[in-house]
C-alpha atoms as a PDB file:
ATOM      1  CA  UNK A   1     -22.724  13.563  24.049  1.00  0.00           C
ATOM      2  CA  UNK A   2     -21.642  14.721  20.571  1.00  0.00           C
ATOM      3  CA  UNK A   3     -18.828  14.077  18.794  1.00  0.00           C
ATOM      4  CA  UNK A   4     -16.378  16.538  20.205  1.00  0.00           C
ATOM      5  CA  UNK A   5     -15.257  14.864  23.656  1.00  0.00           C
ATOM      6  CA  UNK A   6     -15.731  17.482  26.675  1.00  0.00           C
ATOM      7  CA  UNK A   7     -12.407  19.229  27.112  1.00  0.00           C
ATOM      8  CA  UNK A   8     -11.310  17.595  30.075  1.00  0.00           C
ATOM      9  CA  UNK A   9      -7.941  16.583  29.148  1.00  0.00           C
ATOM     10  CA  UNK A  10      -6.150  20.285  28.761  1.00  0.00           C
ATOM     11  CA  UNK A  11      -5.216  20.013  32.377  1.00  0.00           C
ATOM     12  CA  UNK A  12      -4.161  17.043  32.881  1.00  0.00           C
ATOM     13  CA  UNK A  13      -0.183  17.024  34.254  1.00  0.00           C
ATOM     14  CA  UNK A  14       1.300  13.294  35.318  1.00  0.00           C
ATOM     15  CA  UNK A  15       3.440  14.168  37.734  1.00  0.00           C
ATOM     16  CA  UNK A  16       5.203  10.931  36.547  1.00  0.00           C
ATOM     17  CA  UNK A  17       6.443  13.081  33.591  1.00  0.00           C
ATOM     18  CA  UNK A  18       8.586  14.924  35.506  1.00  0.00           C
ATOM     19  CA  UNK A  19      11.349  13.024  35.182  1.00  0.00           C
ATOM     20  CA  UNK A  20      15.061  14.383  36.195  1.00  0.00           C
ATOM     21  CA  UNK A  21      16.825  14.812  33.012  1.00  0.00           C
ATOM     22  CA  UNK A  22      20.214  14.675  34.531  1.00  0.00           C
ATOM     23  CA  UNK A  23      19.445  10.854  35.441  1.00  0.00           C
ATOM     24  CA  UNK A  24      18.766  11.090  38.865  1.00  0.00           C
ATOM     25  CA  UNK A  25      16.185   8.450  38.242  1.00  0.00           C
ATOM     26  CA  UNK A  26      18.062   6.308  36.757  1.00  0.00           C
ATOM     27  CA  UNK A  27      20.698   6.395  38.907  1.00  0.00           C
ATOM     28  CA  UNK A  28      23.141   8.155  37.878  1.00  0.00           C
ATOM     29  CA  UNK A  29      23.700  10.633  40.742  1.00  0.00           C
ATOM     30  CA  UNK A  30      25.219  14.768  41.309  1.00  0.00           C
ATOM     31  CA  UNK A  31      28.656  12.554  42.525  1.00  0.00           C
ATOM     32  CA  UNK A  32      28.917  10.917  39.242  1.00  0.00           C
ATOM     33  CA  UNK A  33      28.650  14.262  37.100  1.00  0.00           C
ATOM     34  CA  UNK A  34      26.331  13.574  34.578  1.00  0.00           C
ATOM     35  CA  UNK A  35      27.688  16.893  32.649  1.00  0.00           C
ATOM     36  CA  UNK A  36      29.707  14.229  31.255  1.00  0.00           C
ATOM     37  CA  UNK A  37      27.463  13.273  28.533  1.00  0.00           C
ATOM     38  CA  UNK A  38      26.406  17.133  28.075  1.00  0.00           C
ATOM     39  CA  UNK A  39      28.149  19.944  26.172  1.00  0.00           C
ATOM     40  CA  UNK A  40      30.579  21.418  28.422  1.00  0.00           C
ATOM     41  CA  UNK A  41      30.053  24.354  30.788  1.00  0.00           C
ATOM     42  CA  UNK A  42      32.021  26.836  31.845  1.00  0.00           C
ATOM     43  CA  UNK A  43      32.319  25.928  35.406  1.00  0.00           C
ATOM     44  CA  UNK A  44      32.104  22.119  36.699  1.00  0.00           C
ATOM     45  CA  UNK A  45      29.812  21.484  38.903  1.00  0.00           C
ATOM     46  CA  UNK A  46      30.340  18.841  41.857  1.00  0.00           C
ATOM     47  CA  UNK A  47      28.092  17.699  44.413  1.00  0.00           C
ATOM     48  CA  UNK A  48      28.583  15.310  47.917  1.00  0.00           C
ATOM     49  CA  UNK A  49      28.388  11.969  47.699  1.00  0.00           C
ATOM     50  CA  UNK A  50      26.260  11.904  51.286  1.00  0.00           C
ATOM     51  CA  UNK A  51      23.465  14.163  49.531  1.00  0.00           C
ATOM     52  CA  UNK A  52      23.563  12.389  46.794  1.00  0.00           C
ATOM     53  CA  UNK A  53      22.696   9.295  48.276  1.00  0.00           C
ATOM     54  CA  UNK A  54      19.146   9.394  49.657  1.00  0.00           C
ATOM     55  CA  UNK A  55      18.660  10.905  46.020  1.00  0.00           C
ATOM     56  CA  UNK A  56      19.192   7.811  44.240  1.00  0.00           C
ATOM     57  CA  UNK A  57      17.024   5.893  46.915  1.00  0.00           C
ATOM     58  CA  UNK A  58      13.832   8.514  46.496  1.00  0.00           C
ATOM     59  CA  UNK A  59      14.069   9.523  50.179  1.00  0.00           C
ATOM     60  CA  UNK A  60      13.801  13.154  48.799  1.00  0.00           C
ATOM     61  CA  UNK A  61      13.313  14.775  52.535  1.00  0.00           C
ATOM     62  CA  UNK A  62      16.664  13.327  53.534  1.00  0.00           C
ATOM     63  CA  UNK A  63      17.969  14.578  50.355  1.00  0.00           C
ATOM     64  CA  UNK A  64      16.657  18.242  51.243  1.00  0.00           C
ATOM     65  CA  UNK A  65      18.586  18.165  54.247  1.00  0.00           C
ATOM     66  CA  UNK A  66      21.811  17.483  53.090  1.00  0.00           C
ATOM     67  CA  UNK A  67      21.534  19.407  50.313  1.00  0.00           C
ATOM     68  CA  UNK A  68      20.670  22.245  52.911  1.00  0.00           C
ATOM     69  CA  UNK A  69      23.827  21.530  55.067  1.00  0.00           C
ATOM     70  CA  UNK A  70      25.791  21.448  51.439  1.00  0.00           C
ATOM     71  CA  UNK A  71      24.369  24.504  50.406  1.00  0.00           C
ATOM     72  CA  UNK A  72      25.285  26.200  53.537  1.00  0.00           C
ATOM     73  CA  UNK A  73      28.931  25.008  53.329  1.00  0.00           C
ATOM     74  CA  UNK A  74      29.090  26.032  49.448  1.00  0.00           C
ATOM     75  CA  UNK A  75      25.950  28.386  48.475  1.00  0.00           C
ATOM     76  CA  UNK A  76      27.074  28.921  44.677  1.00  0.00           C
ATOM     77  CA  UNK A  77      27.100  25.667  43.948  1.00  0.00           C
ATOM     78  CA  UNK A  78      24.769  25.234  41.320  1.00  0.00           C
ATOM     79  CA  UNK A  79      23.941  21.783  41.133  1.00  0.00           C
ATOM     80  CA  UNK A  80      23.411  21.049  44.456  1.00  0.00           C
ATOM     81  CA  UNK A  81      20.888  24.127  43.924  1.00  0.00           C
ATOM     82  CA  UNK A  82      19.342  22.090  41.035  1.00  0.00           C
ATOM     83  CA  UNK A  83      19.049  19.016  43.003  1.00  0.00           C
ATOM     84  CA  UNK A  84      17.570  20.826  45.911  1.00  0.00           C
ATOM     85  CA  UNK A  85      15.010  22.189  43.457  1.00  0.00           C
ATOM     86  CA  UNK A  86      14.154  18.919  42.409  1.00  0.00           C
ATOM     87  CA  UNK A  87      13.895  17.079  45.400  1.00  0.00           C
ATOM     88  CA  UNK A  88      11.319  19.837  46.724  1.00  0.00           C
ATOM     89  CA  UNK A  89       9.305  19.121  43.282  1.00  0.00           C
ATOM     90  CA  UNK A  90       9.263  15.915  44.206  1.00  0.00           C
ATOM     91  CA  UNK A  91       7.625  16.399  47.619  1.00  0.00           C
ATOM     92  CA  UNK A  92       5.270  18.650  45.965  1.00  0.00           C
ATOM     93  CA  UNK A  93       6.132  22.286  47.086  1.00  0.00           C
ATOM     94  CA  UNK A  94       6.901  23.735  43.687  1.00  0.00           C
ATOM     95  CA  UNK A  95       6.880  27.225  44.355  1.00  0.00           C
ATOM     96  CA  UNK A  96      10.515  26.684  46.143  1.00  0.00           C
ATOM     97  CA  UNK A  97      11.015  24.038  43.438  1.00  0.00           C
ATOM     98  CA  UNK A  98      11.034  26.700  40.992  1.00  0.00           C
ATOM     99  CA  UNK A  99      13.193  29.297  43.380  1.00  0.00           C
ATOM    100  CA  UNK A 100      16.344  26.774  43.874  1.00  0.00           C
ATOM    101  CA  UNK A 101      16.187  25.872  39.556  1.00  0.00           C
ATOM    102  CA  UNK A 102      16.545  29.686  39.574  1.00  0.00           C
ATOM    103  CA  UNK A 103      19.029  30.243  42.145  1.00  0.00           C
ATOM    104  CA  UNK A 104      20.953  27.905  40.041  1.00  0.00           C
ATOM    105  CA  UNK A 105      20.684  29.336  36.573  1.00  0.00           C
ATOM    106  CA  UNK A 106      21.228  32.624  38.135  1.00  0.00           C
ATOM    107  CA  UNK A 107      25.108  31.377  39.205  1.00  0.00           C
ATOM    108  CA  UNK A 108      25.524  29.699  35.561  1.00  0.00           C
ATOM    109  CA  UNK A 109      24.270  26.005  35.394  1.00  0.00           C
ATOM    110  CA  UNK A 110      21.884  26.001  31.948  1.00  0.00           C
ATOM    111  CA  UNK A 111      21.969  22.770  30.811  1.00  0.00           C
ATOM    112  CA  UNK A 112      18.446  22.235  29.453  1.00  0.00           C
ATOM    113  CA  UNK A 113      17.736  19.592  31.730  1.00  0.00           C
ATOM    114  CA  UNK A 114      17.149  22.572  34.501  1.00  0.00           C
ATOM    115  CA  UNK A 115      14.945  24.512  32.154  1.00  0.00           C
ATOM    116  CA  UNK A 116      12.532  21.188  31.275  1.00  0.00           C
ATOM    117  CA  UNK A 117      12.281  20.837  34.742  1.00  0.00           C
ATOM    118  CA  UNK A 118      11.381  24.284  35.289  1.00  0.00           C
ATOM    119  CA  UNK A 119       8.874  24.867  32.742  1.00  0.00           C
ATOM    120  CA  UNK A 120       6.936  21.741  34.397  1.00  0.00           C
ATOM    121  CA  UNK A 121       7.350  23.363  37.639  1.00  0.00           C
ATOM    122  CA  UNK A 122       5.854  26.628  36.496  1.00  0.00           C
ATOM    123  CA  UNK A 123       3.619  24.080  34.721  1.00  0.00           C
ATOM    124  CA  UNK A 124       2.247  22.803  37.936  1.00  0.00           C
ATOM    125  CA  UNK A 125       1.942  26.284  39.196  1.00  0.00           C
ATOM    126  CA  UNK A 126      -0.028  27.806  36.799  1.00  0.00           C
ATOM    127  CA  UNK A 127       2.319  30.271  35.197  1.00  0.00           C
ATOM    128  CA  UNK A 128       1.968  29.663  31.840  1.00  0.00           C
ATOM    129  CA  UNK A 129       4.078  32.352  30.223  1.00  0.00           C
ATOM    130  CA  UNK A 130       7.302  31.283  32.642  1.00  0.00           C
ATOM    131  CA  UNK A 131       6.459  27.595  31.751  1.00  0.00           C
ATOM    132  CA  UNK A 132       6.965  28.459  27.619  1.00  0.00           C
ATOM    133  CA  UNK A 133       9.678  30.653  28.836  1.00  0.00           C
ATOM    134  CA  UNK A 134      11.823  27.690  29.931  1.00  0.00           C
ATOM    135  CA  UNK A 135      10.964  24.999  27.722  1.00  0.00           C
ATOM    136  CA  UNK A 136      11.906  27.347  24.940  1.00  0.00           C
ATOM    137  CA  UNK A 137      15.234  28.272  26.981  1.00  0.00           C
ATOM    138  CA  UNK A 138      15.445  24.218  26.637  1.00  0.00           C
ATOM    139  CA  UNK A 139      15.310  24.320  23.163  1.00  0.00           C
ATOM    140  CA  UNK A 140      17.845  27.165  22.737  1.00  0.00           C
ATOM    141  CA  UNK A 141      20.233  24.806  24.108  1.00  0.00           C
ATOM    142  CA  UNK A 142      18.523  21.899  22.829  1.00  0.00           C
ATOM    143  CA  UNK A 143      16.379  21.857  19.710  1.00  0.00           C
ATOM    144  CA  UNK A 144      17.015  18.000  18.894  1.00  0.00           C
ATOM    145  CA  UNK A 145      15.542  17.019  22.200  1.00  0.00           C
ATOM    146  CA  UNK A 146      11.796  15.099  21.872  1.00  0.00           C
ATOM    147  CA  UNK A 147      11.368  15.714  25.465  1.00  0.00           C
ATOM    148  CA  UNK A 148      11.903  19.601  25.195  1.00  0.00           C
ATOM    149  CA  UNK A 149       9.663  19.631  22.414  1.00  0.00           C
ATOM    150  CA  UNK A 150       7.049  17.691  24.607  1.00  0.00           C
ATOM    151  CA  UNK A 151       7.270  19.946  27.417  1.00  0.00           C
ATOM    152  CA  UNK A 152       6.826  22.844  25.716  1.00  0.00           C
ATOM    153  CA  UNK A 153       3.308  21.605  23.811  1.00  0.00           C
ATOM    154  CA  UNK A 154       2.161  20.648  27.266  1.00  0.00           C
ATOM    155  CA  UNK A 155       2.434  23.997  27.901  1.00  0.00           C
ATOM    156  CA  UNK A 156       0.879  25.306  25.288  1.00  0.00           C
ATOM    157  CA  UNK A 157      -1.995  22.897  25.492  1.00  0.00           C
ATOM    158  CA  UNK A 158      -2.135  24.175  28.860  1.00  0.00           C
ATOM    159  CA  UNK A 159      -3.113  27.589  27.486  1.00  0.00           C
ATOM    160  CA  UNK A 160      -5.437  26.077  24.971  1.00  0.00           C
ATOM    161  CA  UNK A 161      -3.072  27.036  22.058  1.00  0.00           C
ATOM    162  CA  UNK A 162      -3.816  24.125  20.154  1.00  0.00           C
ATOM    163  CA  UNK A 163      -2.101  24.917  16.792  1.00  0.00           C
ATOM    164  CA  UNK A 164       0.887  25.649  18.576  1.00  0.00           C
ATOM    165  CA  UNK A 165       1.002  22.826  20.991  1.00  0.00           C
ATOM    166  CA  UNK A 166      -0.137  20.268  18.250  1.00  0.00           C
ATOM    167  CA  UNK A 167       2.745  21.672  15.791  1.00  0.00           C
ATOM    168  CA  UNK A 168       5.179  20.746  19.429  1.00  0.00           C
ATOM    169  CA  UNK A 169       3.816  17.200  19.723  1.00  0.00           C
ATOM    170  CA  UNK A 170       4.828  16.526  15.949  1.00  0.00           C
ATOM    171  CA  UNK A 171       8.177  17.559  15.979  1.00  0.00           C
ATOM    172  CA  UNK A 172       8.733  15.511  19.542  1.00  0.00           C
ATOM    173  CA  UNK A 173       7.047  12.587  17.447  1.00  0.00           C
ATOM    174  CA  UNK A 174       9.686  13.197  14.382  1.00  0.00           C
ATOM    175  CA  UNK A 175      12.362  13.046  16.916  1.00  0.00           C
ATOM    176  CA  UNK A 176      11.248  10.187  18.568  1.00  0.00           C
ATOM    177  CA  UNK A 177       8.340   8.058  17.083  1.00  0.00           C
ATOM    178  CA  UNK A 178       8.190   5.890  20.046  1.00  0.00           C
ATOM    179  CA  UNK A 179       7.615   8.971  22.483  1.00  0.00           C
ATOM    180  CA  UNK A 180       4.565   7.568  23.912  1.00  0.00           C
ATOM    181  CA  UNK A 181       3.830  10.097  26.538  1.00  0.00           C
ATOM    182  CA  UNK A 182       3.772  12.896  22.919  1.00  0.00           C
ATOM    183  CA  UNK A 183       1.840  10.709  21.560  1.00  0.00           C
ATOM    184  CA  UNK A 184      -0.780  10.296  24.338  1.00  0.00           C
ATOM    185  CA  UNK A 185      -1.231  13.838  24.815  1.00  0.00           C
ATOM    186  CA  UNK A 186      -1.065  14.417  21.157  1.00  0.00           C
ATOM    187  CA  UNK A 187      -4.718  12.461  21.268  1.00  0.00           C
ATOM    188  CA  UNK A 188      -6.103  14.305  24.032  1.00  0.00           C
ATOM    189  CA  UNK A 189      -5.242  17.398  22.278  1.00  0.00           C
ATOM    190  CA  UNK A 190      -7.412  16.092  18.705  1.00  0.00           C
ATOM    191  CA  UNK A 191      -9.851  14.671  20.899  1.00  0.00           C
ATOM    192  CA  UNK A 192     -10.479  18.331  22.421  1.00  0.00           C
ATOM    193  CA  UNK A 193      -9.990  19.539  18.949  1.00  0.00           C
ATOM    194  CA  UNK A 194     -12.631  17.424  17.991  1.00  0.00           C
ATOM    195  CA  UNK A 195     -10.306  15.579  15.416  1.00  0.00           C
ATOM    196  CA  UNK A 196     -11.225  12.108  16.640  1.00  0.00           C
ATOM    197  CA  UNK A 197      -9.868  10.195  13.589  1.00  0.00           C
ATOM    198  CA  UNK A 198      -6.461  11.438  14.447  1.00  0.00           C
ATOM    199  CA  UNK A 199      -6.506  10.816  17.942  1.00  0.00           C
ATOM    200  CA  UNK A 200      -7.627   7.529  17.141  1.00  0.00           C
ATOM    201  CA  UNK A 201      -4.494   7.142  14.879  1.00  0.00           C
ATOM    202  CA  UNK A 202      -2.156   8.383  17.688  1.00  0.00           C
ATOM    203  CA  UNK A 203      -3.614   5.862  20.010  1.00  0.00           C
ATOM    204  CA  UNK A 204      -3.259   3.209  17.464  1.00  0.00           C
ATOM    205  CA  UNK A 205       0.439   4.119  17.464  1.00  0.00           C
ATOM    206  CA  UNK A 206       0.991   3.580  20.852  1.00  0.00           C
ATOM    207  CA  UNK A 207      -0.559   0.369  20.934  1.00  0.00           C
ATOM    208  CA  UNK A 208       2.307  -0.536  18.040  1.00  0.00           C
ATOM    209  CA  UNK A 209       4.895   0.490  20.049  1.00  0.00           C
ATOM    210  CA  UNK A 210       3.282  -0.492  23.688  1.00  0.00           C
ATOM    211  CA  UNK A 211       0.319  -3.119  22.967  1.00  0.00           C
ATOM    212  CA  UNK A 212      -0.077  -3.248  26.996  1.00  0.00           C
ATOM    213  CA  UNK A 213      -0.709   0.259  27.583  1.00  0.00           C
ATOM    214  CA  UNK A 214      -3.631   0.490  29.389  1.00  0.00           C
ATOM    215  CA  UNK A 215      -4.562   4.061  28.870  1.00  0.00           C
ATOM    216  CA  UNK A 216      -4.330   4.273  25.354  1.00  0.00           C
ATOM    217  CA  UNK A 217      -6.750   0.849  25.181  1.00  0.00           C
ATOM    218  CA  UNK A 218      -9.104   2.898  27.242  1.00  0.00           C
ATOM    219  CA  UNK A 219      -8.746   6.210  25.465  1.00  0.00           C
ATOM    220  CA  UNK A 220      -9.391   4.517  22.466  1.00  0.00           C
ATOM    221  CA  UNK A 221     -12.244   2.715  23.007  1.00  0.00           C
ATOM    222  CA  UNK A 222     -13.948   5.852  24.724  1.00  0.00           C
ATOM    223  CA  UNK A 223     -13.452   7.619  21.356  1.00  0.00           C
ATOM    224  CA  UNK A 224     -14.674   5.001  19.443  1.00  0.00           C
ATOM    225  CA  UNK A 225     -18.059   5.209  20.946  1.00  0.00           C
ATOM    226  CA  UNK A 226     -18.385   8.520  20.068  1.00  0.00           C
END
């Protein structure tokens, strides 16, 4: 094999990455209104503790159906349209993923936690141009975010812009040098760039910050062979 690694890493999407920005992971549910630690919006946005519920527990067809019964009780509400959206993402049907996210920016909710979350779901179906669309919506609202930055070089690395997606990866890195995930990707992107010394130094990096991480100890001793 010569020394530029086969470019098997430009499609590469952890679904794991698609994390809820408005802390639905962590816990922090549509009842508590996470708005509260956004910039205001024009409306506020509510949603019911019962759908909320199996939400916070990762029973995401539960959550579908009483965000359904919600939805048919109050169909502007635009969060419980986001969380809709992202339960469906999270079962894996991302076309309607992407249809609630934009029933809900339609009626006004555009925090950029909706538009990260929608460029990974265009992301995941293959429509590149929506997926820089959003993460760049993201930004407008944004720019200081390393996570908005990320998503928007995974799209570009998607579509084999290197440059751009590379130039991406650094700011997300400036913003937050301990953004593993940038980082990671970052060195599959050199690695298909044939720029093996750098990805090597990204990998490196990781290690610092995560000496456990198992697929940066891998990565790195694949491109060390080489």
């Amino acid at each position: 094999m010569s020394g530029h690694i086969q470019r098997i890493f430009q499609f590469i999407y952890l679904r794991g990455l698609v994390f809820c920005l408005a802390g639905l992971i962590s816990g922090v549910g549509c009842s508590k209104g996470f708005l509260e630690r956004r910039p205001a919006l024009e409306k506020r946005w509510t949603c019911d503790k019962a759908a909320d519920e199996p939400m916070k527990q990762h029973d995401y067809e539960a959550a579908i159906l009483l965000h359904q019964r919600l939805l048919e009780k109050e169909p502007t509400n635009g969060l419980a349209l986001y969380h809709l959206g992202y339960a469906y993402g999270q079962t894996g049907d991302h076309p309607k993923e992407a249809l609630y996210y934009e029933q809900a920016i339609d009626l006004g909710f555009k925090e950029d936690s909706i538009f990260f979350n929608l460029g990974m779901a265009y992301g995941e179906l293959n429509q590149i141009e929506n997926s820089i669309y959003a993460f760049n919506e993201a930004l407008n609202i944004n720019p200081n975010s390393a996570d908005n930055h990320f998503g928007l070089a995974l799209a570009y690395q998607r579509s084999v812009a290197d440059t751009l997606a590379e130039k991406e990866f650094l700011k997300a890195i400036k913003i937050d040098p301990e953004h593993v995930d940038a980082r990671l990707y970052l060195s599959m992107l050199y690695a298909d760039m044939g720029e093996l010394k750098k990805a090597g130094e990204q990998l490196r990096g990781i290690l610092e910050i995560d000496p456990t991480h198992r697929g940066a100890h891998e990565f790195l001793k694949r491109i060390e062979k080489e």
